[in-house]
C-alpha atoms as a PDB file:
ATOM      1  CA  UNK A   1      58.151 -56.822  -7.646  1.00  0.00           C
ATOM      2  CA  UNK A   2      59.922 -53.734  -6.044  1.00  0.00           C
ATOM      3  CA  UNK A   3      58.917 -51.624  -9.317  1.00  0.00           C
ATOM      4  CA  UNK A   4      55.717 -52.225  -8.931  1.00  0.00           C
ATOM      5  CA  UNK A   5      55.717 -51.365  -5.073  1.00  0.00           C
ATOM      6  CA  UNK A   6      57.297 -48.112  -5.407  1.00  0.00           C
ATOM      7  CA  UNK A   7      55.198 -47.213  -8.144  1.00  0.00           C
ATOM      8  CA  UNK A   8      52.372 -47.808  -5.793  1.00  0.00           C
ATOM      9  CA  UNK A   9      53.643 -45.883  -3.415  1.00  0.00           C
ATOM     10  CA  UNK A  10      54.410 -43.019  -5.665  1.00  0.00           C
ATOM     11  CA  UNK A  11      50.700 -42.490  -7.111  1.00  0.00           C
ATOM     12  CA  UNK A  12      49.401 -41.311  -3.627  1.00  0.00           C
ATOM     13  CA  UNK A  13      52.548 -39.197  -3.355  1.00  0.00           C
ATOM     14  CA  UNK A  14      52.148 -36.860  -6.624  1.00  0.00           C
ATOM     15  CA  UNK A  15      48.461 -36.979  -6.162  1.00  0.00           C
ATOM     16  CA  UNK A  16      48.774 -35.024  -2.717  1.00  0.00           C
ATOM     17  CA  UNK A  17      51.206 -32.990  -4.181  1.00  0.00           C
ATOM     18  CA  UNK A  18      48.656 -31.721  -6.381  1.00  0.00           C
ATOM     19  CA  UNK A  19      46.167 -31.145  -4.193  1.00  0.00           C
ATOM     20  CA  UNK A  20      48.743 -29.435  -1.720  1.00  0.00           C
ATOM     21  CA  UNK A  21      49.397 -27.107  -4.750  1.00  0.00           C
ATOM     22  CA  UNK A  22      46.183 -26.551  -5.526  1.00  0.00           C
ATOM     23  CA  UNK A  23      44.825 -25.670  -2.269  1.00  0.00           C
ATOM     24  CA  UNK A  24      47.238 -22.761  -2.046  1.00  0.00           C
ATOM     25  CA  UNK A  25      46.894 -21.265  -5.346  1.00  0.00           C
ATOM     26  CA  UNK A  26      44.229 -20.627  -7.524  1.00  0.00           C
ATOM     27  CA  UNK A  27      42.604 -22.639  -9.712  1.00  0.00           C
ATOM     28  CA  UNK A  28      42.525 -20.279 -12.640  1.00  0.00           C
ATOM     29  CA  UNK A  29      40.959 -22.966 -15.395  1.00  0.00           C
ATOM     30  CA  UNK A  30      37.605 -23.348 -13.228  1.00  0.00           C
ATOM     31  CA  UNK A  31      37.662 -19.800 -11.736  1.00  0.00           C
ATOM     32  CA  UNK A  32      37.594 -20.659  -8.131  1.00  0.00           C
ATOM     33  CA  UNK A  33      39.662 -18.940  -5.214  1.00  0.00           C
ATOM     34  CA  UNK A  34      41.374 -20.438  -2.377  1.00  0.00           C
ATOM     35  CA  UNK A  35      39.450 -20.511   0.656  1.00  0.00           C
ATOM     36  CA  UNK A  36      39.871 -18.057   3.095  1.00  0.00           C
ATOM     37  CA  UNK A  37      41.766 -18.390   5.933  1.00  0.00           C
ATOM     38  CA  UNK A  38      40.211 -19.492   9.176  1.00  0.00           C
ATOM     39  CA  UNK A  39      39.011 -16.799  11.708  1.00  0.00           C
ATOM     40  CA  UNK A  40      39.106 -13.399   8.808  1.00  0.00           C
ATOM     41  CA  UNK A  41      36.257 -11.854   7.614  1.00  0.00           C
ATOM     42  CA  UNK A  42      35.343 -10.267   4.273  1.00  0.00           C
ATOM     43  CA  UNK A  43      32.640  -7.405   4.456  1.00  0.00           C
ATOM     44  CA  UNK A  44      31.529  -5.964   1.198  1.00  0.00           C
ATOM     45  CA  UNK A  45      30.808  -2.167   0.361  1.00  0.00           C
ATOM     46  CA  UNK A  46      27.112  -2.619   1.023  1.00  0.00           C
ATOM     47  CA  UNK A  47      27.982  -3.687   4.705  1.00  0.00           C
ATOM     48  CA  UNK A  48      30.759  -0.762   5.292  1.00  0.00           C
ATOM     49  CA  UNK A  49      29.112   2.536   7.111  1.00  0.00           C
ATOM     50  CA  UNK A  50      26.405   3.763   9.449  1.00  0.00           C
ATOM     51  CA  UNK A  51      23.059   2.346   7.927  1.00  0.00           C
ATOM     52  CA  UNK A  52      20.180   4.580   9.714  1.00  0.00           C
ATOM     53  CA  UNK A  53      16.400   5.351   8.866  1.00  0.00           C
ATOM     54  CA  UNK A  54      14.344   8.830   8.756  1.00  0.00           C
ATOM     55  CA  UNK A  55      10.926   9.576   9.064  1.00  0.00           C
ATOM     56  CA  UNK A  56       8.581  12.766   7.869  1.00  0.00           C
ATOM     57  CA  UNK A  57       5.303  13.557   8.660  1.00  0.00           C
ATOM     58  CA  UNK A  58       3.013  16.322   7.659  1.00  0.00           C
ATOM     59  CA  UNK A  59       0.298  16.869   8.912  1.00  0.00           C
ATOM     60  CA  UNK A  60      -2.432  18.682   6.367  1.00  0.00           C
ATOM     61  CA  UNK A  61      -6.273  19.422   6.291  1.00  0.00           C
ATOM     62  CA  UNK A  62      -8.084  16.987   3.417  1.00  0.00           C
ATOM     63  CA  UNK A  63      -9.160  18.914   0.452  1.00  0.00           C
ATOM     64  CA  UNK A  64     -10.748  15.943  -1.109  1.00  0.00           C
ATOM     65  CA  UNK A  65     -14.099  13.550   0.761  1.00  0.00           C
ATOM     66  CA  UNK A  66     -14.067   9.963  -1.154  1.00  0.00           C
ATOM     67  CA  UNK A  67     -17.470   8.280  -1.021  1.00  0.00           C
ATOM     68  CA  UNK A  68     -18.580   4.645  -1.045  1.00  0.00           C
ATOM     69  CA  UNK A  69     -22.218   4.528  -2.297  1.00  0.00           C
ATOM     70  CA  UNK A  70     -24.548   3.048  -4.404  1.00  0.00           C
ATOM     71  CA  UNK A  71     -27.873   1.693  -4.339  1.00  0.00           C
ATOM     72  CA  UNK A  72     -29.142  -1.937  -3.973  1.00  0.00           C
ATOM     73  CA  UNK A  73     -32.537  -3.425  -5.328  1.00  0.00           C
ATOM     74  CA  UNK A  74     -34.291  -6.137  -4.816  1.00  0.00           C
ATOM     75  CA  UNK A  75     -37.043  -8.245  -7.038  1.00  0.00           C
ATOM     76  CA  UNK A  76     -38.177 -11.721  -7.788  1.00  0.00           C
ATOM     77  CA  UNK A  77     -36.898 -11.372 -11.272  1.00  0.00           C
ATOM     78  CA  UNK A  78     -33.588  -9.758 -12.835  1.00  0.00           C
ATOM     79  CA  UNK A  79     -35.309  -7.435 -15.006  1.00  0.00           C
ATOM     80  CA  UNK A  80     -37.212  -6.328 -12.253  1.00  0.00           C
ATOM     81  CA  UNK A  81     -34.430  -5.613  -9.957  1.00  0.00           C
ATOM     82  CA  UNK A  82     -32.203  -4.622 -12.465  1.00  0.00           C
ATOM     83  CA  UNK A  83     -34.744  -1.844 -13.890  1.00  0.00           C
ATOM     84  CA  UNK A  84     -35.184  -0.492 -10.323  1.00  0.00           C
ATOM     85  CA  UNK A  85     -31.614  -0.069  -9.371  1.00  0.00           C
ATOM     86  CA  UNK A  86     -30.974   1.795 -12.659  1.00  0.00           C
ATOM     87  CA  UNK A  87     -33.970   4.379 -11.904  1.00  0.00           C
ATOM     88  CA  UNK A  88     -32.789   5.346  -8.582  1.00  0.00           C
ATOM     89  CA  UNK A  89     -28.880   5.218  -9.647  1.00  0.00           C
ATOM     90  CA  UNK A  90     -29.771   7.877 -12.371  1.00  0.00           C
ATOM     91  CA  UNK A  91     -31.687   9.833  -9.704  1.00  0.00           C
ATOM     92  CA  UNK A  92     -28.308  10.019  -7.823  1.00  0.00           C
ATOM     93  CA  UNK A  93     -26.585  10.900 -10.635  1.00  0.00           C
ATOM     94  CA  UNK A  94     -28.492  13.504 -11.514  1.00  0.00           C
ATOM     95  CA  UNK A  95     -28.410  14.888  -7.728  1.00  0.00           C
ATOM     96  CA  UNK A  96     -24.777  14.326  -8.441  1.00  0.00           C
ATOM     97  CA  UNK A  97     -24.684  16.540 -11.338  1.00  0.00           C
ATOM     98  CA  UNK A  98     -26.575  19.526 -10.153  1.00  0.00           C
ATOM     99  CA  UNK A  99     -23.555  19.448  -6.735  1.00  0.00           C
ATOM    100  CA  UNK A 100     -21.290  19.884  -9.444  1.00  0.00           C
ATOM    101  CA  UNK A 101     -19.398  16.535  -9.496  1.00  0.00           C
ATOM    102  CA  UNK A 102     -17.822  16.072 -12.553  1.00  0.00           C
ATOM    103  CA  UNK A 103     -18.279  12.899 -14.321  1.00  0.00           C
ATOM    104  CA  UNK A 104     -14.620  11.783 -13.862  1.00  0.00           C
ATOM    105  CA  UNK A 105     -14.559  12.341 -10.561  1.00  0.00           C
ATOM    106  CA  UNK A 106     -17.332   9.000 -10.458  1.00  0.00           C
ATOM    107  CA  UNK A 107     -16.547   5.805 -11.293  1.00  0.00           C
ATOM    108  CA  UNK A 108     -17.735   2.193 -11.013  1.00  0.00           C
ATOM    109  CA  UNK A 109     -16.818   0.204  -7.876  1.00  0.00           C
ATOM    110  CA  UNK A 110     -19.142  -2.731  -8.388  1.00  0.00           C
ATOM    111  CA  UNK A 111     -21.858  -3.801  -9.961  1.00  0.00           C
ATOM    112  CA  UNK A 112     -23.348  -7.054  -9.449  1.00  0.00           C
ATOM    113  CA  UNK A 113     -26.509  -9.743 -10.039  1.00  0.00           C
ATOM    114  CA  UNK A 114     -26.833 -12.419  -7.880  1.00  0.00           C
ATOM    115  CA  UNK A 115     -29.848 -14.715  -6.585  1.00  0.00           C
ATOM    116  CA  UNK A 116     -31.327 -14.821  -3.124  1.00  0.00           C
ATOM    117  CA  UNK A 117     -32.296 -18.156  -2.282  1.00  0.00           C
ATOM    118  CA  UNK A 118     -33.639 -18.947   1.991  1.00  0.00           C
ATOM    119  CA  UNK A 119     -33.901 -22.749   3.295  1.00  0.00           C
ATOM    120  CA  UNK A 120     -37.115 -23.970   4.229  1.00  0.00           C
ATOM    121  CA  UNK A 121     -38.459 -27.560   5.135  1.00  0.00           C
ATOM    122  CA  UNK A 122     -35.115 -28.677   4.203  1.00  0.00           C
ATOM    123  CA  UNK A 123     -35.044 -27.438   0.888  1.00  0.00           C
ATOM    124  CA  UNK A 124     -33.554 -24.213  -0.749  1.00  0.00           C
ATOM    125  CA  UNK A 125     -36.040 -22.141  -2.274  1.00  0.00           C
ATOM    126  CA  UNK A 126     -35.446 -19.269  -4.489  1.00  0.00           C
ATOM    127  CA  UNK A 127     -36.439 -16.070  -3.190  1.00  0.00           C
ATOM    128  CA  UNK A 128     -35.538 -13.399  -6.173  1.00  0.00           C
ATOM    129  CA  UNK A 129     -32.716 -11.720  -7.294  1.00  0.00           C
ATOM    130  CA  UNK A 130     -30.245  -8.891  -5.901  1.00  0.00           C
ATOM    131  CA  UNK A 131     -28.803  -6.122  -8.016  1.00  0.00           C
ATOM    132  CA  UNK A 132     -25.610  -3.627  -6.428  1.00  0.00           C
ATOM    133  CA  UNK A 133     -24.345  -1.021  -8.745  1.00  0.00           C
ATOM    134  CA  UNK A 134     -21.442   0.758  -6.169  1.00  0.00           C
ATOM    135  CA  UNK A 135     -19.552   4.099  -7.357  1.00  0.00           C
ATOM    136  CA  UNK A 136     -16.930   6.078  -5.344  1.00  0.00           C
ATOM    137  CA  UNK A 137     -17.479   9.589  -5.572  1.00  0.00           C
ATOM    138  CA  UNK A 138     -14.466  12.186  -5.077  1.00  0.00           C
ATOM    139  CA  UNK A 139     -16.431  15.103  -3.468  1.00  0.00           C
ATOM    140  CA  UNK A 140     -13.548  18.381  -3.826  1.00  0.00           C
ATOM    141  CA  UNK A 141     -15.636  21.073  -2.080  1.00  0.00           C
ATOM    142  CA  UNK A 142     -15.479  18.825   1.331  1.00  0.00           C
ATOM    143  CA  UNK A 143     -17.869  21.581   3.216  1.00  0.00           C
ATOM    144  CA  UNK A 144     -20.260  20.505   0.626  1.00  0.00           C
ATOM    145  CA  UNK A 145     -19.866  16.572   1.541  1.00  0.00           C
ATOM    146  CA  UNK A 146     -23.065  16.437   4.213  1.00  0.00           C
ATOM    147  CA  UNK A 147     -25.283  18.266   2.043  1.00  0.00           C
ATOM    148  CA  UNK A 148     -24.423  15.896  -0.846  1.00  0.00           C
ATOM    149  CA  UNK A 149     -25.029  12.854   1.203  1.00  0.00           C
ATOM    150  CA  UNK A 150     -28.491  13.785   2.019  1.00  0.00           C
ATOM    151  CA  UNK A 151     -29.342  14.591  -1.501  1.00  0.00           C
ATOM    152  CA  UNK A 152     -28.112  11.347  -2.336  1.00  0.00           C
ATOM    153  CA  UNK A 153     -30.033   9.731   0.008  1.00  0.00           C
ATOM    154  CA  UNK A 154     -33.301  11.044  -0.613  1.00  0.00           C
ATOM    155  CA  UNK A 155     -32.529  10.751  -4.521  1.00  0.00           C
ATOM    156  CA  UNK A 156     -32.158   6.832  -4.644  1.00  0.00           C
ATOM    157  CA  UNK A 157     -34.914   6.449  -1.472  1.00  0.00           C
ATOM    158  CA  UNK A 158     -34.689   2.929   0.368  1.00  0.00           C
ATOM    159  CA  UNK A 159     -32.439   1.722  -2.596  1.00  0.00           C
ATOM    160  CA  UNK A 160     -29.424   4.075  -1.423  1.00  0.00           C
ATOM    161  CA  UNK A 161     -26.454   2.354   0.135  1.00  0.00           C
ATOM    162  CA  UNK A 162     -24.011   4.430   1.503  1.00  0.00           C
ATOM    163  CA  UNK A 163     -21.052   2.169   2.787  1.00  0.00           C
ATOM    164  CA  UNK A 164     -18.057   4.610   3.504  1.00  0.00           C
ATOM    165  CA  UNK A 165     -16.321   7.984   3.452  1.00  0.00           C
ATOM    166  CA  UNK A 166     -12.829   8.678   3.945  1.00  0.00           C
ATOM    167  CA  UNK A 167     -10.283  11.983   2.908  1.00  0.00           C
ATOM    168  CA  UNK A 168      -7.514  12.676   1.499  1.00  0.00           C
ATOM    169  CA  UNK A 169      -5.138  15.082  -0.457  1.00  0.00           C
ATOM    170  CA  UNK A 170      -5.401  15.645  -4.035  1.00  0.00           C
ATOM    171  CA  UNK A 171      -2.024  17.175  -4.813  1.00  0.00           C
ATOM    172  CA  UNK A 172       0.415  16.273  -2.049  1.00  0.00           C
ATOM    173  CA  UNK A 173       3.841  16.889  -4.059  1.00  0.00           C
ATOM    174  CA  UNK A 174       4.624  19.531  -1.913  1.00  0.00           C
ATOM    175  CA  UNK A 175       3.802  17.995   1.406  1.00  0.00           C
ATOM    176  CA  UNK A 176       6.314  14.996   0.002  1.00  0.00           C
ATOM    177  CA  UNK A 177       8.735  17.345  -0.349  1.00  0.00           C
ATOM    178  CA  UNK A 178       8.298  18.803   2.756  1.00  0.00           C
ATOM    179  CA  UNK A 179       8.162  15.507   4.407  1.00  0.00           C
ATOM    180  CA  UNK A 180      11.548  14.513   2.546  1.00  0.00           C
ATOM    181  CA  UNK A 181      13.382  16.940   3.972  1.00  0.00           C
ATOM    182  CA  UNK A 182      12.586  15.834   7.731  1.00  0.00           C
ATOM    183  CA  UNK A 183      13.352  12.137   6.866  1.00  0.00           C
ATOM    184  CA  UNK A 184      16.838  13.122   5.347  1.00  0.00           C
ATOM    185  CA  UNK A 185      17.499  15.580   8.308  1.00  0.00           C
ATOM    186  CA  UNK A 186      16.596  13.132  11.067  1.00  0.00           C
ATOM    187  CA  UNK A 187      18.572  10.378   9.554  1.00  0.00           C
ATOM    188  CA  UNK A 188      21.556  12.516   9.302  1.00  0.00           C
ATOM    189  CA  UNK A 189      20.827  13.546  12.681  1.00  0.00           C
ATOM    190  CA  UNK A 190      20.799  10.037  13.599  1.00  0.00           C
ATOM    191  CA  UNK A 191      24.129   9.051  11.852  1.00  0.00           C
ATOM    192  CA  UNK A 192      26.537  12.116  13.619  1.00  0.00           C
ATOM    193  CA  UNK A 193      25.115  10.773  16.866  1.00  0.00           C
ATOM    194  CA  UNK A 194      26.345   7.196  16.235  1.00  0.00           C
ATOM    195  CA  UNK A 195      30.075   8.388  14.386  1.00  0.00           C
ATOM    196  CA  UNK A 196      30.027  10.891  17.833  1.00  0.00           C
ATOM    197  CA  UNK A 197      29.878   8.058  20.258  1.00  0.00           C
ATOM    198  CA  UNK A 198      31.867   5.517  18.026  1.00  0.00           C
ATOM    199  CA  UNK A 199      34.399   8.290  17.853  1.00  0.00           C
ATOM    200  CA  UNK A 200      34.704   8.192  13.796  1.00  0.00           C
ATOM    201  CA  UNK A 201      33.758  11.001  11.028  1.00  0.00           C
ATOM    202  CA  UNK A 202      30.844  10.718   9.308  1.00  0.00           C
ATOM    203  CA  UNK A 203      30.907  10.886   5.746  1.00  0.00           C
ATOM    204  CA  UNK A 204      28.776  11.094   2.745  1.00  0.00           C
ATOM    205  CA  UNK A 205      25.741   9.287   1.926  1.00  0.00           C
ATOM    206  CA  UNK A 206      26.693   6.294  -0.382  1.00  0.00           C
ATOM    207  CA  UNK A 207      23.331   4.398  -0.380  1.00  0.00           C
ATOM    208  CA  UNK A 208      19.503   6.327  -0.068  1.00  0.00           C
ATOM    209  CA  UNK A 209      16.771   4.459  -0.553  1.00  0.00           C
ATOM    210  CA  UNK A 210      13.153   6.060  -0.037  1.00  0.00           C
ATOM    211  CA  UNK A 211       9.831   3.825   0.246  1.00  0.00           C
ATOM    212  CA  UNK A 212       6.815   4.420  -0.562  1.00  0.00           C
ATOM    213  CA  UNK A 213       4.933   7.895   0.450  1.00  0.00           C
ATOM    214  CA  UNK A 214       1.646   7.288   1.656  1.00  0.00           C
ATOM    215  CA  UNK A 215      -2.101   9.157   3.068  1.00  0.00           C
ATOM    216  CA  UNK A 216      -3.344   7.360   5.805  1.00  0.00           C
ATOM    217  CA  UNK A 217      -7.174   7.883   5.167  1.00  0.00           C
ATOM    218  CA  UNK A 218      -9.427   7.395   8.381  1.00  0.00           C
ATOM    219  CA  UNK A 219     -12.790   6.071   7.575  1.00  0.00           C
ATOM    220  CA  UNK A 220     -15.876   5.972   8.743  1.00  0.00           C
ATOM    221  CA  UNK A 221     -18.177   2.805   7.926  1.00  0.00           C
ATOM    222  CA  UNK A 222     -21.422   3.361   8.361  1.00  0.00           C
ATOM    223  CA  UNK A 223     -24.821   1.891   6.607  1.00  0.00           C
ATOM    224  CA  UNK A 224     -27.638   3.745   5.412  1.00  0.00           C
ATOM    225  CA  UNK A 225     -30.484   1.504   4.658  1.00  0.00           C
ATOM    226  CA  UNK A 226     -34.306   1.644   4.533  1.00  0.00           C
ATOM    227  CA  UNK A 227     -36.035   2.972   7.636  1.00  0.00           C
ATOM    228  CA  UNK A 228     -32.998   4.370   9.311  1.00  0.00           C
ATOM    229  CA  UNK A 229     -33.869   8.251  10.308  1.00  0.00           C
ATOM    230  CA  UNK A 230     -31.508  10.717   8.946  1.00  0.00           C
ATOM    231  CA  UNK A 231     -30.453  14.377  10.102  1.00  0.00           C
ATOM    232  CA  UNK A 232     -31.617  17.388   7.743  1.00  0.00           C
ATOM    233  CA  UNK A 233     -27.855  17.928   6.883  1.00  0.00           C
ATOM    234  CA  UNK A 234     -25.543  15.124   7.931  1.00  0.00           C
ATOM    235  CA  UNK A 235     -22.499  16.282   9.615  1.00  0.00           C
ATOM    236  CA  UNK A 236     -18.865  16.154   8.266  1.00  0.00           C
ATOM    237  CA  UNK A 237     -15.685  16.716   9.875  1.00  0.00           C
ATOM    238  CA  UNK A 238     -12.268  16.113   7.624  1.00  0.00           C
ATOM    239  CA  UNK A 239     -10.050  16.229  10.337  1.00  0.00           C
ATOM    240  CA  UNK A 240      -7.001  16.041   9.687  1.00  0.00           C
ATOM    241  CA  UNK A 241      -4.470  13.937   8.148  1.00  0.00           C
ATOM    242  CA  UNK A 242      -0.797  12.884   7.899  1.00  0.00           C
ATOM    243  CA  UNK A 243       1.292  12.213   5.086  1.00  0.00           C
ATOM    244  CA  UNK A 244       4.159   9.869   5.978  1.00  0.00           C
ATOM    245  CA  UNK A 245       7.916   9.103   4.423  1.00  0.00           C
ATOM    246  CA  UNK A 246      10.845   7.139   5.481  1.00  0.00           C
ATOM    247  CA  UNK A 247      14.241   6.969   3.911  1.00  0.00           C
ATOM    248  CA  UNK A 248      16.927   4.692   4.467  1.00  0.00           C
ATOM    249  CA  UNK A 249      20.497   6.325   4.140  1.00  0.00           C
ATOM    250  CA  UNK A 250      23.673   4.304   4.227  1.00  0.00           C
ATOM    251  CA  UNK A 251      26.454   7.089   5.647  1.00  0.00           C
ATOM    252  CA  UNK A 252      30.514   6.089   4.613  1.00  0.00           C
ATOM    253  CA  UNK A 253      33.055   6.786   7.919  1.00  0.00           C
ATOM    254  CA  UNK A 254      35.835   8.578   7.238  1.00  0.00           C
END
């Protein structure tokens, strides 16, 4: 009987022994590490250094006019519709032509067919059909953009649909470049002003990370439909526009 008792008694024993042991070494067979001691902290590289952003703008003149338009028809049947939207889209083609827009500088937005049905004494009744062939239209002589739009307009008649026009930049490599520079020279700028009031050296840049350049392109929406009275020569104004950067720099402390 007292065998069997102290063996009892001994099971628990060596079994917290083990886990004593184990809890202050590692366990190398299952790859796991002790646990860290209450109260320290482990940072790793990415969260060492003086993390700061940069931003640069440019601000340019638009050498390119982007236009929504199209024309819209319609006609009790699809054929009908269909046929008249193609006549006046080939009319503004053509006025596109003799403007000098090249046929790569067109291309297809949307085109669609859909009925038009109304309600009436509680019943839907089919009205006809609607056909919407929409192009955008890069326009690179932008003085040229207001004598274009009336063309177009009187080309395609009460079928035209002019729905926006915005500008941008057609080769803005070098305003990204310029605009690079800023962003890396304010974030530095930033960085030596927060190692000068922590009292530390800055170091190099271990982490840059750039997003996304971008145009902003301001529209203006407008509708030109049947009946509305137009100007002899529409008027245009670019503006101007501002391409935008941002970099985020990770500086080490020495």
């Amino acid at each position: 009987m007292k065998k069997k008792l102290l063996l009892a008694i001994g099971l628990p024993l060596i079994t917290l022994a083990l886990i004593a042991t184990g809890c202050n070494g590692s366990f190398p067979e299952t790859g796991i590490s002790p646990p860290t001691p209450s109260g320290s902290i482990i940072l790793s590289q990415q969260n060492t250094g003086i993390w700061v952003t940069g931003e640069g703008k440019v601000t340019v003149i638009p050498d390119v006019a982007v236009l929504s338009l199209g024309v819209e028809a319609q006609a009790k049947t699809v054929t009908e519709a269909q046929q008249q939207a193609e006549d006046a889209m080939v009319a503004i083609e053509e006025e596109l032509d003799k403007h000098g827009i090249a046929e790569e500088d067109v291309k297809t937005q949307r085109f669609s067919i859909y009925p038009v049905r109304r309600w009436e004494k509680d019943r839907e009744i089919l009205v006809g059909y609607r056909v919407t062939n929409m192009v955008t239209v890069k326009i690179r002589q932008v003085d040229d953009t207001g004598t274009i739009i009336d063309a177009v307009a009187e080309a395609g008649g009460d079928y035209t649909r002019i729905n926006s026009i915005g500008f941008t930049v057609d080769d803005p490599s070098d305003y990204y470049e310029e605009a690079r520079e800023k962003a890396m020279a304010g974030a530095e700028a930033k960085a030596q002003q927060i190692a000068d009031l922590a009292g530390v050296d800055l170091g190099k840049p271990t982490y840059i990370n750039e997003s996304s350049g971008y145009i902003p392109a301001p529209y203006d929406y407008y509708l030109r439909e049947a009946g509305v009275p137009t100007e002899p020569t529409t008027p245009i104004s670019p503006g101007e526009t501002e391409i935008q950067l941002n970099v985020q720099v990770v500086y080490s402390i020495e």
